[in-house]
C-alpha atoms as a PDB file:
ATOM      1  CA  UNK A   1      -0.463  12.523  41.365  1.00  0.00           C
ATOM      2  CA  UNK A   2      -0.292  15.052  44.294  1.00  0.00           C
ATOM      3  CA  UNK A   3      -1.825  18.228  44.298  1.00  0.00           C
ATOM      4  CA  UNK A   4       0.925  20.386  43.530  1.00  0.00           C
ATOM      5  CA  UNK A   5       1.100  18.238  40.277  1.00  0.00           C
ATOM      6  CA  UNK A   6       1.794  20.845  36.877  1.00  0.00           C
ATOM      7  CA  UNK A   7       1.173  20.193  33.703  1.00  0.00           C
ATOM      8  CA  UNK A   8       4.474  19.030  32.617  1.00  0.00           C
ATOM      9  CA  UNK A   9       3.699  16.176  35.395  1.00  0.00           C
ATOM     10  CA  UNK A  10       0.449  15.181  33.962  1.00  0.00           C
ATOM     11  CA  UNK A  11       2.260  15.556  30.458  1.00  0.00           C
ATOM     12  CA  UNK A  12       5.247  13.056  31.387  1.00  0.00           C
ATOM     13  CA  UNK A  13       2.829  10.740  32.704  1.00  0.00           C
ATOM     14  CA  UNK A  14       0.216  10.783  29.846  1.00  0.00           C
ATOM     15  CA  UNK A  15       3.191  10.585  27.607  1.00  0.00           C
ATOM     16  CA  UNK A  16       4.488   7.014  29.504  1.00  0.00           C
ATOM     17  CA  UNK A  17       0.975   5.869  29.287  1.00  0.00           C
ATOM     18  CA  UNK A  18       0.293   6.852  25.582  1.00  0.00           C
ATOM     19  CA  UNK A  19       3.508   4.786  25.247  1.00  0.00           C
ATOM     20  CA  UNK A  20       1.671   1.797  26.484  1.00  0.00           C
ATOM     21  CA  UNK A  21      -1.209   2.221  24.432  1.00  0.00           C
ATOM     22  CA  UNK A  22      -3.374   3.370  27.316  1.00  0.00           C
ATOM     23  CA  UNK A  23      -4.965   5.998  25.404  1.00  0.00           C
ATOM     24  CA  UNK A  24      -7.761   6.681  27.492  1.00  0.00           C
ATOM     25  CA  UNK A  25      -5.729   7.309  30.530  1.00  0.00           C
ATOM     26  CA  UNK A  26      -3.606   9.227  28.223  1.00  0.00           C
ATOM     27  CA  UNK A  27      -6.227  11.722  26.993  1.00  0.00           C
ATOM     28  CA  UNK A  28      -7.057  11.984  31.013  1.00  0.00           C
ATOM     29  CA  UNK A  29      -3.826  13.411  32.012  1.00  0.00           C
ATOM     30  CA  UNK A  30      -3.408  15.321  28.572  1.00  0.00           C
ATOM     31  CA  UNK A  31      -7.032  16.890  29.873  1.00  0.00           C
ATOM     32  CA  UNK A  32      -5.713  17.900  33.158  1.00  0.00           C
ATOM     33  CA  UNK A  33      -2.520  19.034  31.993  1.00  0.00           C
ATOM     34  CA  UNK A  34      -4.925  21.645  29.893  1.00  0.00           C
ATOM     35  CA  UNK A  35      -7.152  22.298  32.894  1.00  0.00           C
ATOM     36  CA  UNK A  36      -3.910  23.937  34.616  1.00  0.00           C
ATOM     37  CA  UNK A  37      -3.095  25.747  31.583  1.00  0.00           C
ATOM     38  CA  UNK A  38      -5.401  25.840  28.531  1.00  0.00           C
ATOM     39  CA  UNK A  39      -2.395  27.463  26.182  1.00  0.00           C
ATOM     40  CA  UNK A  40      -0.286  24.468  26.747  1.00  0.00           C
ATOM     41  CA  UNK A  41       1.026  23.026  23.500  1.00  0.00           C
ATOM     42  CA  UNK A  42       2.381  19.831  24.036  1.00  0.00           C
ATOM     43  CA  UNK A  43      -0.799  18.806  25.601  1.00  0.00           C
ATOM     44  CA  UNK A  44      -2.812  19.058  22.357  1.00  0.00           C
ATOM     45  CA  UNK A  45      -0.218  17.520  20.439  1.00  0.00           C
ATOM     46  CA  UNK A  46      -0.038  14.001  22.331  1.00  0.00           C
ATOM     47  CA  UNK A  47      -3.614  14.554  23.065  1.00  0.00           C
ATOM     48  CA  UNK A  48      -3.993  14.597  19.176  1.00  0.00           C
ATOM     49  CA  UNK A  49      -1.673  11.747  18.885  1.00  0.00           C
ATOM     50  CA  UNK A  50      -3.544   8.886  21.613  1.00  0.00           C
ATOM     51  CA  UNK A  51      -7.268  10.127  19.360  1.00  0.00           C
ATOM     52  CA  UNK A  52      -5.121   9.544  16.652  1.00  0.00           C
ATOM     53  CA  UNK A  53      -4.130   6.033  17.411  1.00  0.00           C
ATOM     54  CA  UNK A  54      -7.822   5.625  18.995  1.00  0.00           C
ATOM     55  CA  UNK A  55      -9.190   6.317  15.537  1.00  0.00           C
ATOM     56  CA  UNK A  56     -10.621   9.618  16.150  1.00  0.00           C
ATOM     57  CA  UNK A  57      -9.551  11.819  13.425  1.00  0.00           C
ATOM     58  CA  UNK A  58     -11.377  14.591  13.941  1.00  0.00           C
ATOM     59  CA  UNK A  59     -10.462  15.006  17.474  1.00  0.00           C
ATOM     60  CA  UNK A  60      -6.948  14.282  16.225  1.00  0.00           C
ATOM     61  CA  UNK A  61      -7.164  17.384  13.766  1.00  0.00           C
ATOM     62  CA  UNK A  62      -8.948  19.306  16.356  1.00  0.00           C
ATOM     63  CA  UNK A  63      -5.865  19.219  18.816  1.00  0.00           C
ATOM     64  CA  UNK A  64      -3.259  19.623  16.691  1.00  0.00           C
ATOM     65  CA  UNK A  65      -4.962  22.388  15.366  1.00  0.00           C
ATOM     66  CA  UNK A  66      -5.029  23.916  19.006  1.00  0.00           C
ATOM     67  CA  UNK A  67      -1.129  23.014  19.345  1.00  0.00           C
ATOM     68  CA  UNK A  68       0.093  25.156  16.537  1.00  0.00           C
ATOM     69  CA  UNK A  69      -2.967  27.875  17.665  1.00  0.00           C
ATOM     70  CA  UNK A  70      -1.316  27.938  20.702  1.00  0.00           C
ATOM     71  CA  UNK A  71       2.455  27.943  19.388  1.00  0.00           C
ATOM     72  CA  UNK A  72       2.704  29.096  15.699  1.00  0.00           C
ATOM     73  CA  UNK A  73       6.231  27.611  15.907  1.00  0.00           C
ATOM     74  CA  UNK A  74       5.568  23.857  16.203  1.00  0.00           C
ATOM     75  CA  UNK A  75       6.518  22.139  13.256  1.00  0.00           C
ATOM     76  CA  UNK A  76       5.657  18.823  14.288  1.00  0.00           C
ATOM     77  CA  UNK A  77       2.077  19.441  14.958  1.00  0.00           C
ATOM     78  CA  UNK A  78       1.999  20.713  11.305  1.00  0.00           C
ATOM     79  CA  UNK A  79       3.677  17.242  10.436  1.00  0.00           C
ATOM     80  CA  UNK A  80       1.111  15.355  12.392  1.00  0.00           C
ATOM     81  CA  UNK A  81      -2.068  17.133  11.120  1.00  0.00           C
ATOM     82  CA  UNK A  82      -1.191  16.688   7.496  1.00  0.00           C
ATOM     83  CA  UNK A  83      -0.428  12.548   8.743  1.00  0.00           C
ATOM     84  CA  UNK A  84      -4.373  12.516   9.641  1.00  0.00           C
ATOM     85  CA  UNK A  85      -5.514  14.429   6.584  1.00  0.00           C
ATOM     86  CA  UNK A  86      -3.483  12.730   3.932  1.00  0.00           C
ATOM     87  CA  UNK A  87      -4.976   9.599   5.654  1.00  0.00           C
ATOM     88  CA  UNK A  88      -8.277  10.920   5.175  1.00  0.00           C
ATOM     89  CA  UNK A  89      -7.304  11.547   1.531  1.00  0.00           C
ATOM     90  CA  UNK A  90      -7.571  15.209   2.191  1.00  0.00           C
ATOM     91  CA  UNK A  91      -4.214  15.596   0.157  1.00  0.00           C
ATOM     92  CA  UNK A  92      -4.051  19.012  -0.262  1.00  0.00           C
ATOM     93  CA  UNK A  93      -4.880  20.159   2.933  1.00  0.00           C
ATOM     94  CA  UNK A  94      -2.070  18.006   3.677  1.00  0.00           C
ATOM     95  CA  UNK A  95       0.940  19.401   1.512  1.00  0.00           C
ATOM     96  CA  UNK A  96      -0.125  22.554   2.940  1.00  0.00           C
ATOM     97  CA  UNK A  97       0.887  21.220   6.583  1.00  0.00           C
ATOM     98  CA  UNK A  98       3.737  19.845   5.502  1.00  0.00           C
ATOM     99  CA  UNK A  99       4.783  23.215   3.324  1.00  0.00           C
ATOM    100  CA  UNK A 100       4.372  24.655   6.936  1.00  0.00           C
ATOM    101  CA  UNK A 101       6.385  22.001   8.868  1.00  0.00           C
ATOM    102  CA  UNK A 102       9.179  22.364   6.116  1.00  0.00           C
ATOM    103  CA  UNK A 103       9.337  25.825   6.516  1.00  0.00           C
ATOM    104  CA  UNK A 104       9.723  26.152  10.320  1.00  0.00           C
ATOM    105  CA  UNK A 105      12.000  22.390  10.160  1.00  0.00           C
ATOM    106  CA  UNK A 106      13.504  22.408   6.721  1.00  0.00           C
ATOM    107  CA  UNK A 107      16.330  19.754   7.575  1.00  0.00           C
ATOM    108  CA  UNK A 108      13.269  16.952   8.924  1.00  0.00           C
ATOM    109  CA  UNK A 109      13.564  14.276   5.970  1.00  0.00           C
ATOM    110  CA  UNK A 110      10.391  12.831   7.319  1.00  0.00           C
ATOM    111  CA  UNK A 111       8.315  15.892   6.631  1.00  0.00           C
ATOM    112  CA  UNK A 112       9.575  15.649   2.627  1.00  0.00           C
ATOM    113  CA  UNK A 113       8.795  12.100   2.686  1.00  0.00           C
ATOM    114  CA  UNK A 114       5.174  12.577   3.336  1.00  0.00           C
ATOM    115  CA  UNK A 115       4.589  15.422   0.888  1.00  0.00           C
ATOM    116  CA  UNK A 116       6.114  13.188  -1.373  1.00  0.00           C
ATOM    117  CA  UNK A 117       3.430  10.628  -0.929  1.00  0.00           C
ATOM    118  CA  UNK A 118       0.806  13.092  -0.543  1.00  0.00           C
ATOM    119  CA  UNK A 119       1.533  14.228  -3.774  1.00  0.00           C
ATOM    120  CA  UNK A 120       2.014  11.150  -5.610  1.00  0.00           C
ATOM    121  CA  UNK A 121      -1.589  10.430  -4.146  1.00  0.00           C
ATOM    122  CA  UNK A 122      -2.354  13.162  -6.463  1.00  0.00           C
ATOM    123  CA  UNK A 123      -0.352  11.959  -9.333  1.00  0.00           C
ATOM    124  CA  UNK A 124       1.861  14.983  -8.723  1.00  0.00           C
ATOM    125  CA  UNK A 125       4.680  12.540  -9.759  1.00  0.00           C
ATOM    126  CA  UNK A 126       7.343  15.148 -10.355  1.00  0.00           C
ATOM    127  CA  UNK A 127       6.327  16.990  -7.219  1.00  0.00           C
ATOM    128  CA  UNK A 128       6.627  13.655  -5.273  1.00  0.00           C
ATOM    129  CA  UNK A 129       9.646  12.716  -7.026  1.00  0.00           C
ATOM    130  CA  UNK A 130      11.542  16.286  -6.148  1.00  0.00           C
ATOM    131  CA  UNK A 131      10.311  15.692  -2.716  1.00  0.00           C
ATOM    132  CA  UNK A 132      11.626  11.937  -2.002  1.00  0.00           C
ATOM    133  CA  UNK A 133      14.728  13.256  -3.193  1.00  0.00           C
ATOM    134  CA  UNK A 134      14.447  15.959  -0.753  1.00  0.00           C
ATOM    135  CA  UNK A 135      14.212  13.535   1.460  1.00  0.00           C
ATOM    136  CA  UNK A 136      17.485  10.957   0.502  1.00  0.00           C
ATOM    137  CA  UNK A 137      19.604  14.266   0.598  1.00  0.00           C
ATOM    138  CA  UNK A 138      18.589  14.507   4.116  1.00  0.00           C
ATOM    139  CA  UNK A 139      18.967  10.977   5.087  1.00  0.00           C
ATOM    140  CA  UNK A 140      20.045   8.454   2.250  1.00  0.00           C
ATOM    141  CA  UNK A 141      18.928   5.756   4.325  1.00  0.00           C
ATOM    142  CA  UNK A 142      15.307   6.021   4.271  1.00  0.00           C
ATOM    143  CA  UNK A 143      14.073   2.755   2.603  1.00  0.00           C
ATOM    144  CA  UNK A 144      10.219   4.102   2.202  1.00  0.00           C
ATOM    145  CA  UNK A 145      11.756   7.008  -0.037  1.00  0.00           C
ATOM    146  CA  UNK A 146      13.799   4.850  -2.272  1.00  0.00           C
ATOM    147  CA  UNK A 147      10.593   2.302  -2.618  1.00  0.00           C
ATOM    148  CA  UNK A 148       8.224   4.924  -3.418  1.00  0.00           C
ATOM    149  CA  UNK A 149      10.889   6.577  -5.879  1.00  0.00           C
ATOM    150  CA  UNK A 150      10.384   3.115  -7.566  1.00  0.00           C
ATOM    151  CA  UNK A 151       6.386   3.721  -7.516  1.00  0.00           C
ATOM    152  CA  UNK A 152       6.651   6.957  -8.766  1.00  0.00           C
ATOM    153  CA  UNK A 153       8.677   5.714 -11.839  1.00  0.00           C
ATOM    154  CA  UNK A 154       6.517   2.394 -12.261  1.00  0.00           C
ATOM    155  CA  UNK A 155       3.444   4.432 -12.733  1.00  0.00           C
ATOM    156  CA  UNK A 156       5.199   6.788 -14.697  1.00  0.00           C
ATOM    157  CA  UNK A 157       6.704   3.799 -17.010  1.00  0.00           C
ATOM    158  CA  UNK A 158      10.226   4.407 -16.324  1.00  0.00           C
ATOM    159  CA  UNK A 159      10.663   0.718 -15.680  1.00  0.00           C
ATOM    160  CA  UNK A 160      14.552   0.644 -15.520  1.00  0.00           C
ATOM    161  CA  UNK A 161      14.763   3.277 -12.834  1.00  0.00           C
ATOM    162  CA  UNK A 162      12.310   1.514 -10.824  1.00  0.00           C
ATOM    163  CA  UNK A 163      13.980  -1.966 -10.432  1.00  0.00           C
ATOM    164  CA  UNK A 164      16.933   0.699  -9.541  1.00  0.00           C
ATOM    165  CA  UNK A 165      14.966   1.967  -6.866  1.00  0.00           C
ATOM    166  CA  UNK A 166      13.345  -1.070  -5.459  1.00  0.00           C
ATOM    167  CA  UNK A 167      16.615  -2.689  -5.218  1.00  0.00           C
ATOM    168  CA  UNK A 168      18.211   0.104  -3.232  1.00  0.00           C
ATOM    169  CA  UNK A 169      15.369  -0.187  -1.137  1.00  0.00           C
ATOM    170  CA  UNK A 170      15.593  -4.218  -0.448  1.00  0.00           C
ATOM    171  CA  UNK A 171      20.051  -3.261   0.524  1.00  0.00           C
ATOM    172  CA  UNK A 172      18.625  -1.233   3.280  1.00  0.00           C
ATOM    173  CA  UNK A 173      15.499  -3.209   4.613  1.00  0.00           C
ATOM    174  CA  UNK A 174      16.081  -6.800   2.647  1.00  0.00           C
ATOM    175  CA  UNK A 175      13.200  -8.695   4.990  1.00  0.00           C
ATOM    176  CA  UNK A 176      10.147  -6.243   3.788  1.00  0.00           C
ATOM    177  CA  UNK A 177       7.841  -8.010   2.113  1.00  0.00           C
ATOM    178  CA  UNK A 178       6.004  -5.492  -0.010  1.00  0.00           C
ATOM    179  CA  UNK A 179       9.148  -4.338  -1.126  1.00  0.00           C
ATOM    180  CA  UNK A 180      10.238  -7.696  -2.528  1.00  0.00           C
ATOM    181  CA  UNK A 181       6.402  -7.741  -3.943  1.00  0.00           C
ATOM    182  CA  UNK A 182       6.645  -4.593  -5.261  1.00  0.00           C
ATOM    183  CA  UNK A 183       9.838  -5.583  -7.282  1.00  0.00           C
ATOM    184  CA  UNK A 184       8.472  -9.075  -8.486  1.00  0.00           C
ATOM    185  CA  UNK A 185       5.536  -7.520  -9.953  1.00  0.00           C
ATOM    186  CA  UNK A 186       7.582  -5.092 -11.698  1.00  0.00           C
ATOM    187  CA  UNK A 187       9.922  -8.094 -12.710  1.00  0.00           C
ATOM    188  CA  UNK A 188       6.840  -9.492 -14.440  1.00  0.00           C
ATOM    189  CA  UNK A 189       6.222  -6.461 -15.852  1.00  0.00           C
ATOM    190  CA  UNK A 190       9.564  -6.805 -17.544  1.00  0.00           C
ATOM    191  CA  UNK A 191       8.854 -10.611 -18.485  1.00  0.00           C
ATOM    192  CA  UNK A 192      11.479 -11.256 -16.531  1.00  0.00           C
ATOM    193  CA  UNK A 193       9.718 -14.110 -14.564  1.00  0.00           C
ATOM    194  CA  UNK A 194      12.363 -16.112 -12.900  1.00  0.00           C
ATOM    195  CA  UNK A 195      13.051 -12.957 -11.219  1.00  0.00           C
ATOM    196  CA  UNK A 196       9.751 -12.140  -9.857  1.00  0.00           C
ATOM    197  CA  UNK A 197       9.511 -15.878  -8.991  1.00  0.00           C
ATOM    198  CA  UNK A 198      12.310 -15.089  -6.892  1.00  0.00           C
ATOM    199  CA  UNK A 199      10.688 -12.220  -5.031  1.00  0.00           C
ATOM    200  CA  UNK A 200       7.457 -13.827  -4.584  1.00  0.00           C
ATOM    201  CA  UNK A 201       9.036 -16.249  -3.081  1.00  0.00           C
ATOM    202  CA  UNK A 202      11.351 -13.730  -0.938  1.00  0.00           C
ATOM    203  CA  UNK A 203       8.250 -11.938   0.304  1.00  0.00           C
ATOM    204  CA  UNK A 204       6.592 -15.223   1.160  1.00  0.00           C
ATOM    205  CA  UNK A 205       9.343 -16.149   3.131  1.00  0.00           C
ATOM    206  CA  UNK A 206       8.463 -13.281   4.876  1.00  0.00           C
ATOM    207  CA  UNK A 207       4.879 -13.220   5.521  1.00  0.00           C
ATOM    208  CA  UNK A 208       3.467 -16.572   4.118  1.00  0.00           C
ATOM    209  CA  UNK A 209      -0.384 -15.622   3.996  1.00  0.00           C
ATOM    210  CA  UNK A 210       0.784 -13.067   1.563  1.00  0.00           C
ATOM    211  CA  UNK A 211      -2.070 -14.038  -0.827  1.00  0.00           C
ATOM    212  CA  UNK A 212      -1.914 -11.271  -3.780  1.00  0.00           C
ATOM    213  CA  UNK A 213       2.413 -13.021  -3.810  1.00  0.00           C
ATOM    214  CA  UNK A 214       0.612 -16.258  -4.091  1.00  0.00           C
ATOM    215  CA  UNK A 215      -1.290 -14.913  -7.041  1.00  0.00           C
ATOM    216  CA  UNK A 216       0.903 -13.074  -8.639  1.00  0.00           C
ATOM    217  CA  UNK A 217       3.760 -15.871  -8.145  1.00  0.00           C
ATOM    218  CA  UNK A 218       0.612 -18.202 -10.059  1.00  0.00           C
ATOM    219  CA  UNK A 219       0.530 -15.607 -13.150  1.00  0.00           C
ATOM    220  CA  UNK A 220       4.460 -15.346 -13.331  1.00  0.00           C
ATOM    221  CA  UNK A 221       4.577 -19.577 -12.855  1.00  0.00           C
ATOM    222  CA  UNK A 222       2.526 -20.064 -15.917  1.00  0.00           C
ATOM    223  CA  UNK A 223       4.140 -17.912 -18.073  1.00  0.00           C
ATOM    224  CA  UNK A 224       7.285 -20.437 -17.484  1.00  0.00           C
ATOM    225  CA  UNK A 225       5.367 -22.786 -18.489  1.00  0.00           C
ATOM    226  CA  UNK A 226       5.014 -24.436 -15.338  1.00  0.00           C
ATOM    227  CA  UNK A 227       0.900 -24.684 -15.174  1.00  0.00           C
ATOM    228  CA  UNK A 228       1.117 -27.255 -12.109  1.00  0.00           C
ATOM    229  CA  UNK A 229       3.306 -25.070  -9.753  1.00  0.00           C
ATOM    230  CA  UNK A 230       1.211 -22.401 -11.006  1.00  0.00           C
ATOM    231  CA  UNK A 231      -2.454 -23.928  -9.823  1.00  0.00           C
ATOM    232  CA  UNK A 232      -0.569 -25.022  -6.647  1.00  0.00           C
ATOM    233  CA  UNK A 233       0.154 -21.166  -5.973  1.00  0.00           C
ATOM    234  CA  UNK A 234      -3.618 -20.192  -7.091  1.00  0.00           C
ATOM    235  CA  UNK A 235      -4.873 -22.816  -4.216  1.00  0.00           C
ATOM    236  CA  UNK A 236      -2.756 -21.258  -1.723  1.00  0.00           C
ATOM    237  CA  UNK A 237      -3.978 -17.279  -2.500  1.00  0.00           C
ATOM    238  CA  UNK A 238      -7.565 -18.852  -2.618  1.00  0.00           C
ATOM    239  CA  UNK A 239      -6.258 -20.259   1.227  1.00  0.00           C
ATOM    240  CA  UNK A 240      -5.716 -17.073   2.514  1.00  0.00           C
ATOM    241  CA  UNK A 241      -7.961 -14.489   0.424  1.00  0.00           C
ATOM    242  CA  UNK A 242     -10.722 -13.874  -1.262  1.00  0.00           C
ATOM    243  CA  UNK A 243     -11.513 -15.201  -4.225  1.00  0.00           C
ATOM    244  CA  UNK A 244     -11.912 -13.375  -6.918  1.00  0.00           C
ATOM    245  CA  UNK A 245     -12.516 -13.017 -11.136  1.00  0.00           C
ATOM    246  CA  UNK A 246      -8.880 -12.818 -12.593  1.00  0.00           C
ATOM    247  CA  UNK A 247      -7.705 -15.646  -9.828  1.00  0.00           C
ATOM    248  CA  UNK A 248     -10.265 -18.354 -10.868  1.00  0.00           C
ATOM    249  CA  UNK A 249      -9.559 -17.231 -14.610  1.00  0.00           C
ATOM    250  CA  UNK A 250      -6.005 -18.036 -14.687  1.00  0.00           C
ATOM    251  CA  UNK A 251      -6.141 -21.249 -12.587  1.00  0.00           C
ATOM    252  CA  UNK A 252      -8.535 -22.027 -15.092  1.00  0.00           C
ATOM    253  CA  UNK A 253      -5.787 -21.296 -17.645  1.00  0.00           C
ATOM    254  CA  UNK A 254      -3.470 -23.039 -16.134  1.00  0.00           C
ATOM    255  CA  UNK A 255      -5.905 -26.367 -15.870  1.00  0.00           C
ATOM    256  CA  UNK A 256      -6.018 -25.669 -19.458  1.00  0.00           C
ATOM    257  CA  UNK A 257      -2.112 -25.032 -19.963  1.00  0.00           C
ATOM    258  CA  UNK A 258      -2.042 -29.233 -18.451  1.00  0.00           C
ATOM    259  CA  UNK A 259      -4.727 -30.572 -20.768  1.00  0.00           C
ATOM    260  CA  UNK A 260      -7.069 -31.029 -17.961  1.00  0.00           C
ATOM    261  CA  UNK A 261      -9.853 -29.315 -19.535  1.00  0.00           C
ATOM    262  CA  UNK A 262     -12.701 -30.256 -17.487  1.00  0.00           C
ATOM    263  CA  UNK A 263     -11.180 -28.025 -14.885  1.00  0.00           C
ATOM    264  CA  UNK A 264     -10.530 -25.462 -16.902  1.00  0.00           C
ATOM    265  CA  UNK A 265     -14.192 -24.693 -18.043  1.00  0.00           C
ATOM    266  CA  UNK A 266     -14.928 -25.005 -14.797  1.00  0.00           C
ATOM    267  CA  UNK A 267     -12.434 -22.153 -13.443  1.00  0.00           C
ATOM    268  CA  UNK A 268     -13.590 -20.125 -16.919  1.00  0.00           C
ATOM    269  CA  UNK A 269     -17.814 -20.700 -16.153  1.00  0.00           C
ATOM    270  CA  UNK A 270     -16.676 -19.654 -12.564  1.00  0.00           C
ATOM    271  CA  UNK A 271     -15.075 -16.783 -13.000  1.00  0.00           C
ATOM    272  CA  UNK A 272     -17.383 -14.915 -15.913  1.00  0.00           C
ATOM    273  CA  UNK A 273     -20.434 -15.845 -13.230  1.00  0.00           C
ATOM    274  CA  UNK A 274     -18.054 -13.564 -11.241  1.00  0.00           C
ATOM    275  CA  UNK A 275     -17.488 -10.881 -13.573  1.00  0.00           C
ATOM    276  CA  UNK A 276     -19.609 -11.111 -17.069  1.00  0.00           C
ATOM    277  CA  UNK A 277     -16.988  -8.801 -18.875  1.00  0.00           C
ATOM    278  CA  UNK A 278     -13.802 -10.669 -18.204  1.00  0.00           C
ATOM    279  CA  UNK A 279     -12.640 -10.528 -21.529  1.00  0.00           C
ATOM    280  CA  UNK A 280      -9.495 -13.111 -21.333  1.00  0.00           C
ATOM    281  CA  UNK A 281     -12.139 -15.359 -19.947  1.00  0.00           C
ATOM    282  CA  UNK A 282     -13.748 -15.609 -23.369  1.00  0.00           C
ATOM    283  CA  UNK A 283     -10.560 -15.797 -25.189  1.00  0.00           C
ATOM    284  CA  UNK A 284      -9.814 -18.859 -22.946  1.00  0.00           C
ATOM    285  CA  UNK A 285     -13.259 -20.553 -22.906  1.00  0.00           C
ATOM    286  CA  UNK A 286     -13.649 -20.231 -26.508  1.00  0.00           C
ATOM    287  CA  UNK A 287     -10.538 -22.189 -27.079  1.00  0.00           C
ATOM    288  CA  UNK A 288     -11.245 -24.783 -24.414  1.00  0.00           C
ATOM    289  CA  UNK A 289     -14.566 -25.558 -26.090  1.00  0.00           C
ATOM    290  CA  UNK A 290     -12.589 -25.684 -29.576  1.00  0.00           C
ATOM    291  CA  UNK A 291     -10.043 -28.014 -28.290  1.00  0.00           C
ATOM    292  CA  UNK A 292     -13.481 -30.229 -26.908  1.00  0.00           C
ATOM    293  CA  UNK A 293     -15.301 -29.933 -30.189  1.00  0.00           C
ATOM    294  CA  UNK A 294     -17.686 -27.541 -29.482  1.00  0.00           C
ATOM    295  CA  UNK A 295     -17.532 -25.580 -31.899  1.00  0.00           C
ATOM    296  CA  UNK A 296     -20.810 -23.217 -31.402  1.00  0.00           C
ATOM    297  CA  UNK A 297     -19.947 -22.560 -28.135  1.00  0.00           C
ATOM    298  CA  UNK A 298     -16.377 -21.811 -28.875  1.00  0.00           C
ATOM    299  CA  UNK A 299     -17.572 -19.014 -31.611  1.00  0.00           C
ATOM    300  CA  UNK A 300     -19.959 -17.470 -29.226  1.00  0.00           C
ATOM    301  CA  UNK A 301     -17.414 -16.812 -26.723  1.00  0.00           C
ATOM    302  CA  UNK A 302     -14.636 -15.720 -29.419  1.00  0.00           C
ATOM    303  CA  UNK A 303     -17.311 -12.792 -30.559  1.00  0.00           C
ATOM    304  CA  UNK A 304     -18.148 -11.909 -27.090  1.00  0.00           C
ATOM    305  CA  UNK A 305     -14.056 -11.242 -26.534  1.00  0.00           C
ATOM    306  CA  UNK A 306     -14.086  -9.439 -29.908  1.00  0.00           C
ATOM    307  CA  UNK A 307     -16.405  -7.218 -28.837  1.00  0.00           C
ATOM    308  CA  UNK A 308     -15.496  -6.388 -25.281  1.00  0.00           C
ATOM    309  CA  UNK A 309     -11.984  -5.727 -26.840  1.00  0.00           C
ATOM    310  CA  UNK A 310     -13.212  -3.426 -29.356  1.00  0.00           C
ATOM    311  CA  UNK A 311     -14.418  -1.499 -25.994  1.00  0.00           C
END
């Protein structure tokens, strides 16, 4: 850079290089740009963004603090400081950013987006509700709106309105994966389990190490009454996560669902050594070691589920 370089030069260039994920060359130029003139916006605000994607959210909060310090009138800084906090879980620092980007840049859809998730972080539902619809007035084609509009009503039990919502999400990005996900599981919410088959399988199309699809395609399997498909899909989530309580329990379950009951005490021993107040666990155990004759051992574990569902 010659000596006659301003900071709009360094600026351009730290911009190309935070484009390239060079972010420590980035921060240099944004530095110099600020040594010519300390006051300088735009600086602070990419600067913000490359300790942003370093993982320095402080830093990140620092400069975008400094942008809008140095330019009251900068909505996006406002935007990209409540990005950091809300990912911080600060959520109510954050809707105040975003009340202060929407009133300098009330026709950004993006900035009604994120108060929208900022506040259904809160459980604000209605709040994050108004605002995703904020944002589909502004732009109807914003997938992430319409999917969280179906999370919003999920959690608020509006199950119809939902699938509504997940669907019109899936017409405008079809190959997302947590959207199909999100739609199977609501699908088995519904009992409607050919359908979340369906997306289970859609999102594994997609991204085949999806291991919570594998287990949740297991649960949905052997409630069709198709056990063996059902343990297959259990091996594969045990593949590619972690294993864990509920998992072992249902394979377990489903060992049980095929008569092979050997297995299935072992899946049911497994998982309570996991998690001692797995209450289905008992339920299931208790009638495995009925169905083998034992019938002490099958009336211990039936009072044990009595009284961790009387909890």
């Amino acid at each position: 850079m010659p000596e006659s370089a301003s900071e709009y030069d360094y600026l351009a260039r730290g911009q190309m290089l935070l484009q390239q994920g060079n972010f420590p060359a980035a921060i240099s130029d944004f530095d110099r740009a600020l040594s010519i003139n300390p006051e300088f916006a735009p600086a602070y605000y990419y600067r913000g963004i490359a300790h942003r994607n370093s993982g320095n959210y402080s830093q990140a909060i620092t400069d975008y603090s400094s942008a809008v310090e140095a330019e009251p009138d900068y909505p996006v800084a406002f935007y990209a400081r409540g990005v950091v906090r809300r990912h911080l879980e600060e959520y109510e620092t954050a809707i105040q950013d975003y009340d202060q980007a929407i009133a300098l840049e009330p026709e950004d859809a993006d900035f009604y987006y994120a108060r929208g998730v900022a506040h259904a972080s809160l459980k604000n539902y209605d709040d994050a509700i108004a605002n995703f619809r904020q944002a589909l007035d502004l732009n109807p084609e914003m997938p992430n709106a319409w999917y969280n509009l179906g999370i919003a009503h999920r959690d608020l039990g509006k199950l119809a309105e939902a699938e509504e919502f997940y669907s019109t999400a899936l017409k405008i990005r079809p190959n997302d994966a947590d959207y199909c996900y999100a739609r199977g599981n609501l699908y088995s919410d519904l009992h409607k389990y050919e359908a979340a088959v369906v997306d289970y399988d859609r999102a594994l199309a997609i991204v085949p190490t999806f291991s919570n699809a594998l287990y949740n395609r297991g649960i949905a399997l052997r409630n069709l009454g198709r056990p063996e498909e059902a343990i297959a899909s259990f091996n594969e989530a045990l593949r590619f996560g972690p294993a864990f309580a509920s998992l072992i329990m249902n394979r377990g379950i489903a060992h049980a669902d095929l008569g092979d009951l050997t297995a299935a005490l072992n899946d049911l021993n497994r998982s309570l050594e996991m998690d001692m107040g797995l209450v289905g666990a008992y339920r299931a155990r208790s009638e495995v070691h009925r169905t083998l004759g034992n019938e002490a051992e099958a009336e211990a574990d039936w009072q044990e589920f009595e009284r961790l569902s009387e909890k």
